[in-house]
C-alpha atoms as a PDB file:
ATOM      1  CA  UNK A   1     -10.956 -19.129  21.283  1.00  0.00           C
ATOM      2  CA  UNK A   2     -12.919 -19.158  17.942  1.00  0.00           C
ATOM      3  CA  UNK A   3     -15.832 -19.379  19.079  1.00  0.00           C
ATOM      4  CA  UNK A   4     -15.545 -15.607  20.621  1.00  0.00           C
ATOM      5  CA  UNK A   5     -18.020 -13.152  19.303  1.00  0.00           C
ATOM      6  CA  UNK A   6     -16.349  -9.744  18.797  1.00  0.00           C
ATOM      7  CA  UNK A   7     -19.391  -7.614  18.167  1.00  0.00           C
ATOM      8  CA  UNK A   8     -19.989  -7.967  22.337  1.00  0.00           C
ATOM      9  CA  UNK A   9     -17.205  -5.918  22.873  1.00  0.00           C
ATOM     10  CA  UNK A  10     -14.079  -6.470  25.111  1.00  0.00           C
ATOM     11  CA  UNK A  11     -13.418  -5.394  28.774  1.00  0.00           C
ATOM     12  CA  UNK A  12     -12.877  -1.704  29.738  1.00  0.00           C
ATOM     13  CA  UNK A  13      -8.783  -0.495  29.736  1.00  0.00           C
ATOM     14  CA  UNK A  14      -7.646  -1.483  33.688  1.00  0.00           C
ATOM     15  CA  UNK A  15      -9.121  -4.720  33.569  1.00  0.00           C
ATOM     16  CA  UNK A  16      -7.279  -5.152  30.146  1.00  0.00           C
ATOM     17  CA  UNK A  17      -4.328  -3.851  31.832  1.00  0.00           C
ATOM     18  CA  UNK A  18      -5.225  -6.443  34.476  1.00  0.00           C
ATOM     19  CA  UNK A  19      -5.228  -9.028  31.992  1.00  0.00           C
ATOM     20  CA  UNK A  20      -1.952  -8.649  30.167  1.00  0.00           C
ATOM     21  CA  UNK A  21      -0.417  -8.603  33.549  1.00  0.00           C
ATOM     22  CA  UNK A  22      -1.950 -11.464  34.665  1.00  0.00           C
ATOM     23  CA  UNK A  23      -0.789 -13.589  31.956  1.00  0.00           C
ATOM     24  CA  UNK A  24       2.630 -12.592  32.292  1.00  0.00           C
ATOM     25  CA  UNK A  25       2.973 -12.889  35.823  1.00  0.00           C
ATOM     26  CA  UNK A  26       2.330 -16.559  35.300  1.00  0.00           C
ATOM     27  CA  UNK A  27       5.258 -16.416  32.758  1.00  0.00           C
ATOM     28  CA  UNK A  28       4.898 -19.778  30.530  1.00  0.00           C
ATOM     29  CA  UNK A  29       1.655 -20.274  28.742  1.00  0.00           C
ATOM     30  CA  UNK A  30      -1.416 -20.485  30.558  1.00  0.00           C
ATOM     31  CA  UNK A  31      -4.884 -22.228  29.836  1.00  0.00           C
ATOM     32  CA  UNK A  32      -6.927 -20.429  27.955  1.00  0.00           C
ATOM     33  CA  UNK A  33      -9.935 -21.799  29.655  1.00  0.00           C
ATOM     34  CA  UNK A  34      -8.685 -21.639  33.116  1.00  0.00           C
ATOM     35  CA  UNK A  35      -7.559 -17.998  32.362  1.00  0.00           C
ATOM     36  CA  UNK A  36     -10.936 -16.415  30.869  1.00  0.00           C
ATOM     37  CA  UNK A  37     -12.365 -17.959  34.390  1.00  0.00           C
ATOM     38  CA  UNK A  38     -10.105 -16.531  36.707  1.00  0.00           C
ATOM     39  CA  UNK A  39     -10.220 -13.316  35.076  1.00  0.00           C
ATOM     40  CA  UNK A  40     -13.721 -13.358  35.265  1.00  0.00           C
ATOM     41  CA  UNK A  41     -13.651 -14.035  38.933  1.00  0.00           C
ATOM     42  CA  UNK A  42     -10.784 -11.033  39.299  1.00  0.00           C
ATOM     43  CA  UNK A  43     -12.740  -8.245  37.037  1.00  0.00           C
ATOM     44  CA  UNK A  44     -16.257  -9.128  37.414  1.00  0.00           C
ATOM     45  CA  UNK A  45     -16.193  -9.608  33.989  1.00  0.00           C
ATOM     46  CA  UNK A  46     -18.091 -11.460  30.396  1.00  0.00           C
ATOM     47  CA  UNK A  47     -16.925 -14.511  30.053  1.00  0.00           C
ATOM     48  CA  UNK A  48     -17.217 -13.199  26.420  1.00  0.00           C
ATOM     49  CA  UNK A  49     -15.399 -10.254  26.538  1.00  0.00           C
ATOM     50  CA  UNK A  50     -12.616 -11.790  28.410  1.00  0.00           C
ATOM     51  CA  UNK A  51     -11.993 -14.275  25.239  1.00  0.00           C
ATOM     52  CA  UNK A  52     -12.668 -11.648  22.549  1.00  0.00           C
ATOM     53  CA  UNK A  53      -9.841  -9.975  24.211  1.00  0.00           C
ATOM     54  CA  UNK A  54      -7.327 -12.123  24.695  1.00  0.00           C
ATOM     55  CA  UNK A  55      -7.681 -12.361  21.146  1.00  0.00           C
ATOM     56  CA  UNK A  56      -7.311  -8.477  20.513  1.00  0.00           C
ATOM     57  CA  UNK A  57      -4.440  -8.569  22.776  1.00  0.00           C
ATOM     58  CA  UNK A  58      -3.294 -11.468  20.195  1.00  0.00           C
ATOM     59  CA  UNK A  59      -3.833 -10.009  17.208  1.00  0.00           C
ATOM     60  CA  UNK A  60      -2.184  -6.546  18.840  1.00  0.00           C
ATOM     61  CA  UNK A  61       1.074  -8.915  19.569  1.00  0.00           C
ATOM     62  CA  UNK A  62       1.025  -8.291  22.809  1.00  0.00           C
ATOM     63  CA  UNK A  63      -0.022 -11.747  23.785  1.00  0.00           C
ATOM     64  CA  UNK A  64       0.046 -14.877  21.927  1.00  0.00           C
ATOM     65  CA  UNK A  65      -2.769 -17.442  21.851  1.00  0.00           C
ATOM     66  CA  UNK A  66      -2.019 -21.096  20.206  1.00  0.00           C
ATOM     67  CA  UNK A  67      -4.765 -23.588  20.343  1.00  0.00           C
ATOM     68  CA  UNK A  68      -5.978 -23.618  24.150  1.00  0.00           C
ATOM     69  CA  UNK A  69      -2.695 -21.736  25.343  1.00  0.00           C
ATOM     70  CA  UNK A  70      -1.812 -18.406  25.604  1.00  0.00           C
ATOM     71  CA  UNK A  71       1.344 -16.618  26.761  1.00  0.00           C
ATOM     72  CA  UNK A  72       2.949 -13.227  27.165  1.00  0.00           C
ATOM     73  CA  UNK A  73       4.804 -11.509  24.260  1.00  0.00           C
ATOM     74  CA  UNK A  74       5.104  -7.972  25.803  1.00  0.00           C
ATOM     75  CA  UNK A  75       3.958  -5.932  28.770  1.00  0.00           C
ATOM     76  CA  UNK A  76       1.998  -3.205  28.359  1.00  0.00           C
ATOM     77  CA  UNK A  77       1.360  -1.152  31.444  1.00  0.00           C
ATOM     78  CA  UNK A  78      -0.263   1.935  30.167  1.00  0.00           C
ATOM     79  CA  UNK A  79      -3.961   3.291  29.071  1.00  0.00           C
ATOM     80  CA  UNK A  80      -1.993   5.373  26.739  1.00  0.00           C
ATOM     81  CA  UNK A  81       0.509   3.017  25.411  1.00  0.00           C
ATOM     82  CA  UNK A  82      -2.367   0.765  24.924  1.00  0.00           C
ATOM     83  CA  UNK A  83      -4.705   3.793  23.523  1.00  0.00           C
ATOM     84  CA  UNK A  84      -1.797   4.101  20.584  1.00  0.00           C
ATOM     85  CA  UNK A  85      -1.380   0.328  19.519  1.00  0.00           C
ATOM     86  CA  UNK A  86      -4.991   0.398  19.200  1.00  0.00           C
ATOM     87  CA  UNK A  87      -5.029   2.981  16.870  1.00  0.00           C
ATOM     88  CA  UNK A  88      -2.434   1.228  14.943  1.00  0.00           C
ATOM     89  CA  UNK A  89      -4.442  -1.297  14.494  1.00  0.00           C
ATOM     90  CA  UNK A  90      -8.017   0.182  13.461  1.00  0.00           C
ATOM     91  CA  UNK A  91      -6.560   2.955  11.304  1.00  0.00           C
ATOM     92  CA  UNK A  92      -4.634  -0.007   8.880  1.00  0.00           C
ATOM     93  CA  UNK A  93      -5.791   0.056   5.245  1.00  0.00           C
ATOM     94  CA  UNK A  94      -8.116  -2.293   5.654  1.00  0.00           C
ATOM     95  CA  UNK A  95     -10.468   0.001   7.755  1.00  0.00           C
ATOM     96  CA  UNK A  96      -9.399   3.472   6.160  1.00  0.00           C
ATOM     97  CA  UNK A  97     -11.649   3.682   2.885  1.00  0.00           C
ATOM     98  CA  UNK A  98     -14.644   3.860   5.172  1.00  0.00           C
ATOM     99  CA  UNK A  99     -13.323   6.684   7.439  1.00  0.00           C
ATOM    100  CA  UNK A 100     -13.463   9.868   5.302  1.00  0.00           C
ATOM    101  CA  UNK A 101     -17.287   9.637   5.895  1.00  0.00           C
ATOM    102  CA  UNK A 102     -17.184   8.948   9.356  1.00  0.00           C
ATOM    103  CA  UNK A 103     -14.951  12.248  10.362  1.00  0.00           C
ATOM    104  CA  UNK A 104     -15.842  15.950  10.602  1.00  0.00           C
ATOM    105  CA  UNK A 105     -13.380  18.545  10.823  1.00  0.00           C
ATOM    106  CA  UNK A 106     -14.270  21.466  12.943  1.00  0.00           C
ATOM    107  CA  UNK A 107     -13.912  25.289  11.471  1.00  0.00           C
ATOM    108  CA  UNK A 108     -11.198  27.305  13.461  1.00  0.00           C
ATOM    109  CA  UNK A 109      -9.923  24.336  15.266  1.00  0.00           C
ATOM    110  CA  UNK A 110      -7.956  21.490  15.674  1.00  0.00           C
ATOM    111  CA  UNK A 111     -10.603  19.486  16.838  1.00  0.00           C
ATOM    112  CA  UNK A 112     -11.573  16.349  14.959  1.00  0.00           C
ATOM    113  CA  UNK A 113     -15.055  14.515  15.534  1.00  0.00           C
ATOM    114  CA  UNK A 114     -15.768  11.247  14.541  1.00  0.00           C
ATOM    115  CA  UNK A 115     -19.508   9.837  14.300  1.00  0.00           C
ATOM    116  CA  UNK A 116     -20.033   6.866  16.866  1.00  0.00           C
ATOM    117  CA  UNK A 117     -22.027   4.571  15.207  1.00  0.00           C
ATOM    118  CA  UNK A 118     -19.320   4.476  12.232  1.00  0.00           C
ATOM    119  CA  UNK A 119     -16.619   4.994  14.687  1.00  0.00           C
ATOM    120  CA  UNK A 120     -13.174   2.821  13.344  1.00  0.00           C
ATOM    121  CA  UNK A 121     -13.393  -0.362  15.510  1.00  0.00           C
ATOM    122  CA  UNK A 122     -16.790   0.240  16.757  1.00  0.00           C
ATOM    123  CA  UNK A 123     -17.492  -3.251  14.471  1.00  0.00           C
ATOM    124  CA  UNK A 124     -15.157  -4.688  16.137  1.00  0.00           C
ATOM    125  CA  UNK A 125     -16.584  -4.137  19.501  1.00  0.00           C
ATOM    126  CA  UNK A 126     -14.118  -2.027  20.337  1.00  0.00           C
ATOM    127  CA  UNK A 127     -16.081   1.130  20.829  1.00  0.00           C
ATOM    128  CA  UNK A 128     -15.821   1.336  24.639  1.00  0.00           C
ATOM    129  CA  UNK A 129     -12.414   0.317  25.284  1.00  0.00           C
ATOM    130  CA  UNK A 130     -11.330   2.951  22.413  1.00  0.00           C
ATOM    131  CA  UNK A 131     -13.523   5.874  24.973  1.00  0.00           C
ATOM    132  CA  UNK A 132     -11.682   4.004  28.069  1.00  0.00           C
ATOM    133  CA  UNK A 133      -8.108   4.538  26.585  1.00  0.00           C
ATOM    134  CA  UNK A 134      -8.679   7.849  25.602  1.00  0.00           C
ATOM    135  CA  UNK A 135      -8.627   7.556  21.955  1.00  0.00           C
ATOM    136  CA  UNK A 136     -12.012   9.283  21.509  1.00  0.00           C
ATOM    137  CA  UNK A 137     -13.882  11.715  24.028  1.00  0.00           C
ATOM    138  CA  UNK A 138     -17.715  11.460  24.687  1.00  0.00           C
ATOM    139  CA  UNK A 139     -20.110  14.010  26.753  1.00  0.00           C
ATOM    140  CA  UNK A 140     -22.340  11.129  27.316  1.00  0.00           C
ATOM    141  CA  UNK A 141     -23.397   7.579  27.069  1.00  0.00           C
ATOM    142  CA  UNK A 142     -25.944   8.675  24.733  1.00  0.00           C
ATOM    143  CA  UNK A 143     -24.088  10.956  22.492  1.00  0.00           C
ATOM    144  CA  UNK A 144     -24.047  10.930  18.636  1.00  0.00           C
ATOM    145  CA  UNK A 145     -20.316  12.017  18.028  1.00  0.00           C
ATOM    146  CA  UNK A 146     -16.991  12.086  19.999  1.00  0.00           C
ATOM    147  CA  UNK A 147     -14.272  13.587  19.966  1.00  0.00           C
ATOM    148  CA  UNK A 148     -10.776  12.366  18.523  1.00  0.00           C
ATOM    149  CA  UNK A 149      -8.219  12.612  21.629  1.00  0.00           C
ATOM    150  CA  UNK A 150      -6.202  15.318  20.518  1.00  0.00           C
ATOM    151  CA  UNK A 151      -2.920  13.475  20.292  1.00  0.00           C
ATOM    152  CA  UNK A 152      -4.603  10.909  17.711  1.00  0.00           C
ATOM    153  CA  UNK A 153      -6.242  13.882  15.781  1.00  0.00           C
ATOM    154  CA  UNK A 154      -3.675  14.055  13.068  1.00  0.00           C
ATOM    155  CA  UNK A 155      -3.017  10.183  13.002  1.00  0.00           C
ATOM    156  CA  UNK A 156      -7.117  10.145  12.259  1.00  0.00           C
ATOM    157  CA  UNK A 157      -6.728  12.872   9.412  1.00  0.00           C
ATOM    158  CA  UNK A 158      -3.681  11.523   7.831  1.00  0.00           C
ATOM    159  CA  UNK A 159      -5.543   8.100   7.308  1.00  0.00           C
ATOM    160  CA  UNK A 160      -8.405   9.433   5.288  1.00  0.00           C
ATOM    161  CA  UNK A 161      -5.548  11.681   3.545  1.00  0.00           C
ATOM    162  CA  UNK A 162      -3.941   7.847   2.164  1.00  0.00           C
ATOM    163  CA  UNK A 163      -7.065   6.629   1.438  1.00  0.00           C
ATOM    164  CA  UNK A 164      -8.096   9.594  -0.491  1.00  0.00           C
ATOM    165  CA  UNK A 165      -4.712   9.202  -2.728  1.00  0.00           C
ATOM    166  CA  UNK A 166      -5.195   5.400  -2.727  1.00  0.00           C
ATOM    167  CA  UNK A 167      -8.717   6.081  -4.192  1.00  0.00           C
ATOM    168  CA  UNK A 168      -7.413   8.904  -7.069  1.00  0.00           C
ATOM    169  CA  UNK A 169      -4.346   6.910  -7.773  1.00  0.00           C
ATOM    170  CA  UNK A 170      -5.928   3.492  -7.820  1.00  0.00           C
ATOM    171  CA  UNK A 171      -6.498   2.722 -11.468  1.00  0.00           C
ATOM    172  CA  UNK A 172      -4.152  -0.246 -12.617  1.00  0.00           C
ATOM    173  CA  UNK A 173      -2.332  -0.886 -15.572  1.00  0.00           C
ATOM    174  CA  UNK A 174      -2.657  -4.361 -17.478  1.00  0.00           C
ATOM    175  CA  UNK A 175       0.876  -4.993 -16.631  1.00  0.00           C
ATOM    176  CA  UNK A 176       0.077  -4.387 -12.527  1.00  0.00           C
ATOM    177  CA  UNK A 177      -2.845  -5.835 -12.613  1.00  0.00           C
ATOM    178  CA  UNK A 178      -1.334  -9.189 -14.031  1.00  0.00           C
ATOM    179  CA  UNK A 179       1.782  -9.004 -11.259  1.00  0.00           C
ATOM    180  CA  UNK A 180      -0.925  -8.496  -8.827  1.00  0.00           C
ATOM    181  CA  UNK A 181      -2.569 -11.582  -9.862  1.00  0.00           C
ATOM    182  CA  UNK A 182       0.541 -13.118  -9.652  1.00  0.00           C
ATOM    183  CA  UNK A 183       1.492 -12.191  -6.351  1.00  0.00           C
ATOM    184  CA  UNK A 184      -1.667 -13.389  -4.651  1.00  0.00           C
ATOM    185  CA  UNK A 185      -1.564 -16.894  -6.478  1.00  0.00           C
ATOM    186  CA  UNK A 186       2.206 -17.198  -5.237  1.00  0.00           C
ATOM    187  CA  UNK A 187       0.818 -16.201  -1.903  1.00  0.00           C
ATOM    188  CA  UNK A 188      -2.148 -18.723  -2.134  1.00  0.00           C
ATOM    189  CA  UNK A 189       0.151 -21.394  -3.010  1.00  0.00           C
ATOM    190  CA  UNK A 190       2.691 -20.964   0.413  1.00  0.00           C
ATOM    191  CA  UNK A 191      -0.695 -20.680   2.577  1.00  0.00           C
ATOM    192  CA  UNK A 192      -1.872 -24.119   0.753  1.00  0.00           C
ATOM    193  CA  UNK A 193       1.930 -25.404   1.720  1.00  0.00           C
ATOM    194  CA  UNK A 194       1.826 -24.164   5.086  1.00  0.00           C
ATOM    195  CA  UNK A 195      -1.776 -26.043   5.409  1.00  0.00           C
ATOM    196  CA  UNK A 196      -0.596 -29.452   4.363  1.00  0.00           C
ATOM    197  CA  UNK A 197       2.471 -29.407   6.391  1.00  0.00           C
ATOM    198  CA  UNK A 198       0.043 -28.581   9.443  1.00  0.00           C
ATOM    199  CA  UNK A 199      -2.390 -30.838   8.637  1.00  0.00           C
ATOM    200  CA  UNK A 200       0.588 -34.062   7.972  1.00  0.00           C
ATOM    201  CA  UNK A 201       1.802 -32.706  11.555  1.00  0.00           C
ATOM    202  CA  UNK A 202      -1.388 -32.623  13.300  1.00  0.00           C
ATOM    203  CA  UNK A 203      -2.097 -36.594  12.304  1.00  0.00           C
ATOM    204  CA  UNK A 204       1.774 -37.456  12.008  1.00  0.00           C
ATOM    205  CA  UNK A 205       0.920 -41.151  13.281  1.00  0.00           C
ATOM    206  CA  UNK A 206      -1.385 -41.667  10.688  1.00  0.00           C
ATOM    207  CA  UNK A 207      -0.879 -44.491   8.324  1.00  0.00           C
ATOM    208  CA  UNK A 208      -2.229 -42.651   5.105  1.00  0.00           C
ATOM    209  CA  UNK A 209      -0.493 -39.637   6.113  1.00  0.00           C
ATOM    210  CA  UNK A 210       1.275 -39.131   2.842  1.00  0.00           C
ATOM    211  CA  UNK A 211      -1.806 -38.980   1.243  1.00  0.00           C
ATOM    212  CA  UNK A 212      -2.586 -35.417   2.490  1.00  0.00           C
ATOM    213  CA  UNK A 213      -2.030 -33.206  -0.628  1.00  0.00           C
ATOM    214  CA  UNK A 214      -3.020 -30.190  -2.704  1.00  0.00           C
ATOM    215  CA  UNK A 215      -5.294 -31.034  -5.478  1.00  0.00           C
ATOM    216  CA  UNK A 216      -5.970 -27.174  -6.437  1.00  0.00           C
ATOM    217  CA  UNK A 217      -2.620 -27.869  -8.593  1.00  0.00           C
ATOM    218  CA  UNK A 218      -4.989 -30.444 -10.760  1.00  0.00           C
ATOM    219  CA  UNK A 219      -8.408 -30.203 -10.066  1.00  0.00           C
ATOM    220  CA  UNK A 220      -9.222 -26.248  -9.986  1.00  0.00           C
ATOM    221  CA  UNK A 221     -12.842 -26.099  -9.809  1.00  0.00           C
ATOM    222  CA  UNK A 222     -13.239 -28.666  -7.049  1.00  0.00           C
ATOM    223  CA  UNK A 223     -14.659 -26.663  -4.755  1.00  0.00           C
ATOM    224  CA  UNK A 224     -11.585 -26.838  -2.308  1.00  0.00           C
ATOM    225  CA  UNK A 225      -7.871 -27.111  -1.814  1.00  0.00           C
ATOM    226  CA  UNK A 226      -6.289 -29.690   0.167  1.00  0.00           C
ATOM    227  CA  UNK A 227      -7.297 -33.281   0.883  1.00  0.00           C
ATOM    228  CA  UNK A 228      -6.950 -34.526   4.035  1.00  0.00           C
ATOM    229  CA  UNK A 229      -8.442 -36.653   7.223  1.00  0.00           C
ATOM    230  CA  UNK A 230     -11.355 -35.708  10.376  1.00  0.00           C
ATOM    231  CA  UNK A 231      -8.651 -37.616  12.751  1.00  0.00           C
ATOM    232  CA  UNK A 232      -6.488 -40.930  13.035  1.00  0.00           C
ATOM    233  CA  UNK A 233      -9.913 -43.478  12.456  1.00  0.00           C
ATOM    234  CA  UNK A 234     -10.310 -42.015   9.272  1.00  0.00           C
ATOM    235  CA  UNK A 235      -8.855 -44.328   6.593  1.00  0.00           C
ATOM    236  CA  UNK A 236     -11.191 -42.126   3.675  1.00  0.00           C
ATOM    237  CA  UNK A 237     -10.456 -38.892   2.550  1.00  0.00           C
ATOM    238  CA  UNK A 238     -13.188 -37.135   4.856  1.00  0.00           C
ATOM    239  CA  UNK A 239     -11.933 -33.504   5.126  1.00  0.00           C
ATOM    240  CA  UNK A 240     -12.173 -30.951   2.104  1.00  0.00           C
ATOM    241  CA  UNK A 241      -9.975 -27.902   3.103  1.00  0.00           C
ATOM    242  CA  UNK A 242     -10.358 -24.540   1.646  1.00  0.00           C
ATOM    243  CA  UNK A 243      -7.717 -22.724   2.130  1.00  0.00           C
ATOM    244  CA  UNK A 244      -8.265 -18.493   2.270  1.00  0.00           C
ATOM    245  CA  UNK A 245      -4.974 -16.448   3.289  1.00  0.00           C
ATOM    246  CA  UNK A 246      -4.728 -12.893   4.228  1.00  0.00           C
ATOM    247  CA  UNK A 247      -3.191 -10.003   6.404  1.00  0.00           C
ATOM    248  CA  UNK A 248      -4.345  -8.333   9.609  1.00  0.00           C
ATOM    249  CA  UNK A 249      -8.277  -9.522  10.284  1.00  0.00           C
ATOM    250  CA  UNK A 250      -9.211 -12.170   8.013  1.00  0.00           C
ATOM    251  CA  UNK A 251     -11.107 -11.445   5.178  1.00  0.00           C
ATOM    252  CA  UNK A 252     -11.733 -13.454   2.389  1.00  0.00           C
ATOM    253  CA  UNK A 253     -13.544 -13.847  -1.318  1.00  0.00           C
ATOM    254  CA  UNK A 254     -15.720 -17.325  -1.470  1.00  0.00           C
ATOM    255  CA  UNK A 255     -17.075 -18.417  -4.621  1.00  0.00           C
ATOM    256  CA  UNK A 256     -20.151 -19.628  -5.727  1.00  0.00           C
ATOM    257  CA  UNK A 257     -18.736 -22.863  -7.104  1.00  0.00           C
ATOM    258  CA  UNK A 258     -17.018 -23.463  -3.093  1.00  0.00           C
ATOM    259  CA  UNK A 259     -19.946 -22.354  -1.493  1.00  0.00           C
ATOM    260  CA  UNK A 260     -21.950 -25.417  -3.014  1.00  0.00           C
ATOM    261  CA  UNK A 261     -19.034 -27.787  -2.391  1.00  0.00           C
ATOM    262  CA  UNK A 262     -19.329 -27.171   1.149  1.00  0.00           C
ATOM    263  CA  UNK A 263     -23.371 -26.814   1.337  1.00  0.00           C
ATOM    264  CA  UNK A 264     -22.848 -30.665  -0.534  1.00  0.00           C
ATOM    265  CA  UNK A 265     -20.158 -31.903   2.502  1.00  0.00           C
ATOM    266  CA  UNK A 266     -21.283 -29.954   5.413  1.00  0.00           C
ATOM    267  CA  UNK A 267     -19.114 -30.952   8.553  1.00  0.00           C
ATOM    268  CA  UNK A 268     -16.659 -32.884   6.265  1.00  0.00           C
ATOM    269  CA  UNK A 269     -15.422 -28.784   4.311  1.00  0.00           C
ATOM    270  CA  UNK A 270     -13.273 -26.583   6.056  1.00  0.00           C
ATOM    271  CA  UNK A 271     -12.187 -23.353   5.627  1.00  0.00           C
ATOM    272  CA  UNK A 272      -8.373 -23.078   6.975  1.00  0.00           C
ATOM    273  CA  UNK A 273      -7.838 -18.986   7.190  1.00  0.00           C
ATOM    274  CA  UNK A 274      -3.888 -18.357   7.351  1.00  0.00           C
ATOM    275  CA  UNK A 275      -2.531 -15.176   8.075  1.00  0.00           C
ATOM    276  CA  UNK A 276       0.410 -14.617   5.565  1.00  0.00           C
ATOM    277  CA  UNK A 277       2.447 -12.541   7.922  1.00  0.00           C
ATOM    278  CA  UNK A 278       2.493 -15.033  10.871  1.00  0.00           C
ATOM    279  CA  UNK A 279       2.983 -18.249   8.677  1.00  0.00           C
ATOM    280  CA  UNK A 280       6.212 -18.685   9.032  1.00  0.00           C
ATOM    281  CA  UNK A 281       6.527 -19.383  12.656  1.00  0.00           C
ATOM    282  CA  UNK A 282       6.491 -23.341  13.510  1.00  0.00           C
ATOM    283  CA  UNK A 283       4.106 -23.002  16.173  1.00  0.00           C
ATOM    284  CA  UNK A 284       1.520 -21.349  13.755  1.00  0.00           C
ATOM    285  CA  UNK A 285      -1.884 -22.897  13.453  1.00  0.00           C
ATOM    286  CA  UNK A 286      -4.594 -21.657  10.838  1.00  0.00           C
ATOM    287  CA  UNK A 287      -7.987 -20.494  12.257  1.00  0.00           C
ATOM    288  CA  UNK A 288     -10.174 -23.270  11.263  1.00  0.00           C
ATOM    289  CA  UNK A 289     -14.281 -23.055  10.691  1.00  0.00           C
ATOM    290  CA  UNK A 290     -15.908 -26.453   9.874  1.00  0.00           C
ATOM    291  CA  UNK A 291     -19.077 -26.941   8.440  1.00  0.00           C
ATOM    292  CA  UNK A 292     -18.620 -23.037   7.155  1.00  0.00           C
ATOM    293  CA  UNK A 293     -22.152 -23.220   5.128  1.00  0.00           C
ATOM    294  CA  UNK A 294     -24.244 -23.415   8.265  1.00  0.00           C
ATOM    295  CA  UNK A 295     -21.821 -21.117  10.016  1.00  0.00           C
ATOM    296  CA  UNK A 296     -21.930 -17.926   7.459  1.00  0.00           C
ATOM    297  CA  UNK A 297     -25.240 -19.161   5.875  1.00  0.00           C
ATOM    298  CA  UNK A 298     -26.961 -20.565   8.591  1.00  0.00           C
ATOM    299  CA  UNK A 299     -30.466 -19.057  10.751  1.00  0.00           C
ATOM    300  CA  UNK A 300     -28.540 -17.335  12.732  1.00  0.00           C
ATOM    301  CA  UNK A 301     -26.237 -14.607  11.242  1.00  0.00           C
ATOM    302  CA  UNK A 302     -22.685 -15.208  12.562  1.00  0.00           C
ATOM    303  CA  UNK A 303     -21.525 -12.726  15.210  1.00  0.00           C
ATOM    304  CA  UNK A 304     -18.195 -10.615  14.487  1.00  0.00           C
ATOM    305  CA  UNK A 305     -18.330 -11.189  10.674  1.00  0.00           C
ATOM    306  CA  UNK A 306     -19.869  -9.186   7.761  1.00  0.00           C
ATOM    307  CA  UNK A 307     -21.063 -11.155   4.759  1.00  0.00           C
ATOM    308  CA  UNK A 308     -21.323  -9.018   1.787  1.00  0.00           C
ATOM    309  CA  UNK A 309     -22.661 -10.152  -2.033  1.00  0.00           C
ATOM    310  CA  UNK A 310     -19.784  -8.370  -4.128  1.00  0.00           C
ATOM    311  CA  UNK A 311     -20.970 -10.060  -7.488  1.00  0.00           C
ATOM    312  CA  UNK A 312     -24.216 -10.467  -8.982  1.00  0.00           C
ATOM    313  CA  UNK A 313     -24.571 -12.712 -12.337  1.00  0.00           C
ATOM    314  CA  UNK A 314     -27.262 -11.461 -14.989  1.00  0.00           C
ATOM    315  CA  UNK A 315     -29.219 -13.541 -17.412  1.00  0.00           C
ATOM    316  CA  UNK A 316     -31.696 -12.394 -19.903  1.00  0.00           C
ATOM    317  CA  UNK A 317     -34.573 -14.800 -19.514  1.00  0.00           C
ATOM    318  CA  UNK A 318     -36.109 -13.931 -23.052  1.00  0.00           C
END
């Protein structure tokens, strides 16, 4: 399911509907691969879409996708039930700071307009499906701006309202700052845990197995986190495991002094992304991208991903 790419967009709302009833009509956990086909076959549908979303729906908790499986957690049999747990999900923090400029408020209404291009999901190829469910309002295919439904019009306004606070009330202290700092290396630590325990399950009959470890404890600028083995035939340490954790849609900071580590190893680095609020469960498995250097930094530029330089380093050359 990985290999989706979410900037092609997703299937229109009944077919969605289609699809989350679909999968729980079948009630245990259904092939991923067999499903997207089907569904295809049912809705007329991209192959494409189908996968990018089934793993919407799984990132919405409304279906839940584990390696080539994926089963129901909830039915959802409304456009406008579905119309509201989307907008849960594209007005969380992580998309708000870039909505304020996106919005315009109309004089002597209660309308609110929203520019399409900068639309909140529209990134995520959700642009259509958010028209479909009613969330926004367009006169045409072609047009410029549309229209926040009007039960979503406060939700919209209240969003750039937090980010506007979060932005004037933003500045740290030295004392948060350092708890802060603390927080996310406690929180890097579990997700490094949580990655060695999957990785000692996931080759549990090997015979070296106890010699998958953290070495970010004692070797901090290797370049990675966790040691461990390609498969079963490997008797060499041949997988270099970075380990990135967040909340929500993965997003991550990669140094310069990783980035080189896995130029240098290629298809032996991985980057293991964990989600910190579904960790926990046992059946959890960390979205894995091998080779990452030729995937982010490769000819092509990878789909449904934005790769920003937030750092520049300055030298004076005389």
């Amino acid at each position: 399911m990985s290999n989706a790419r979410r900037a092609e967009g997703v299937i229109g709302a009944s077919a969605t509907l289609g699809l989350i009833e679909y999968i729980h009509s079948h009630g245990g956990a259904v092939a991923a691969s067999s499903l997207v086909e089907n569904v295809a076959v049912l809705f007329r549908a991209s192959r494409v879409k189908i996968q990018n979303t089934i793993e919407l729906l799984d990132d919405l908790g409304i279906v839940k996708v584990r390696g080539d499986q994926v089963s129901s957690s909830e039915v959802v049999e409304r456009a406008d039930v579905l119309g509201a747990r989307l907008v849960d999900y594209v007005l969380a923090e992580r998309l708000a700071p870039t909505l304020g400029d996106a919005l315009v408020l109309v004089d002597g209404t209660d309308e609110v307009w929203v520019d399409a291009k900068r639309a909140p999901g529209r990134h995520l190829g959700l642009g259509a499906l958010l028209v479909d469910v009613g969330v926004f309002h367009r006169d045409r295919l072609t047009s410029t701006t549309w229209r926040v439904g009007k039960q979503y019009a406060d939700r919209f306004v209240e969003a750039v309202a937090r980010s506007n606070d979060a932005l004037s009330l933003g500045t740290l202290s030295a004392d948060d700052l350092q708890r802060r700092l603390a927080e996310s290396a406690e929180a890097g630590l579990k997700a490094e845990e949580r990655v060695v325990a999957f990785e000692r399950s996931r080759l549990k009959d090997h015979p070296l197995r106890r010699q998958i470890r953290r070495i970010s404890d004692r070797h901090a600028n290797a370049g990675f986190d966790v040691l461990s083995f390609r498969d079963r035939s490997s008797i060499v340490h041949n997988c270099f495991i970075e380990v990135k954790s967040f909340v929500g849609t993965p997003r991550f900071y990669w140094t310069v002094n990783e980035i080189e580590c896995a130029k240098r190893e290629g298809e032996r680095y991985a980057l293991y992304l964990v989600d910190r609020s579904q960790m926990q469960r046992q059946d959890y498995e960390p979205r894995v991208i091998r080779g990452p250097y030729e995937f982010f930094f490769g000819p092509e530029t990878p789909r449904g991903w934005d790769v920003l330089a937030t750092e520049y380093r300055m030298s004076a050359n005389s």
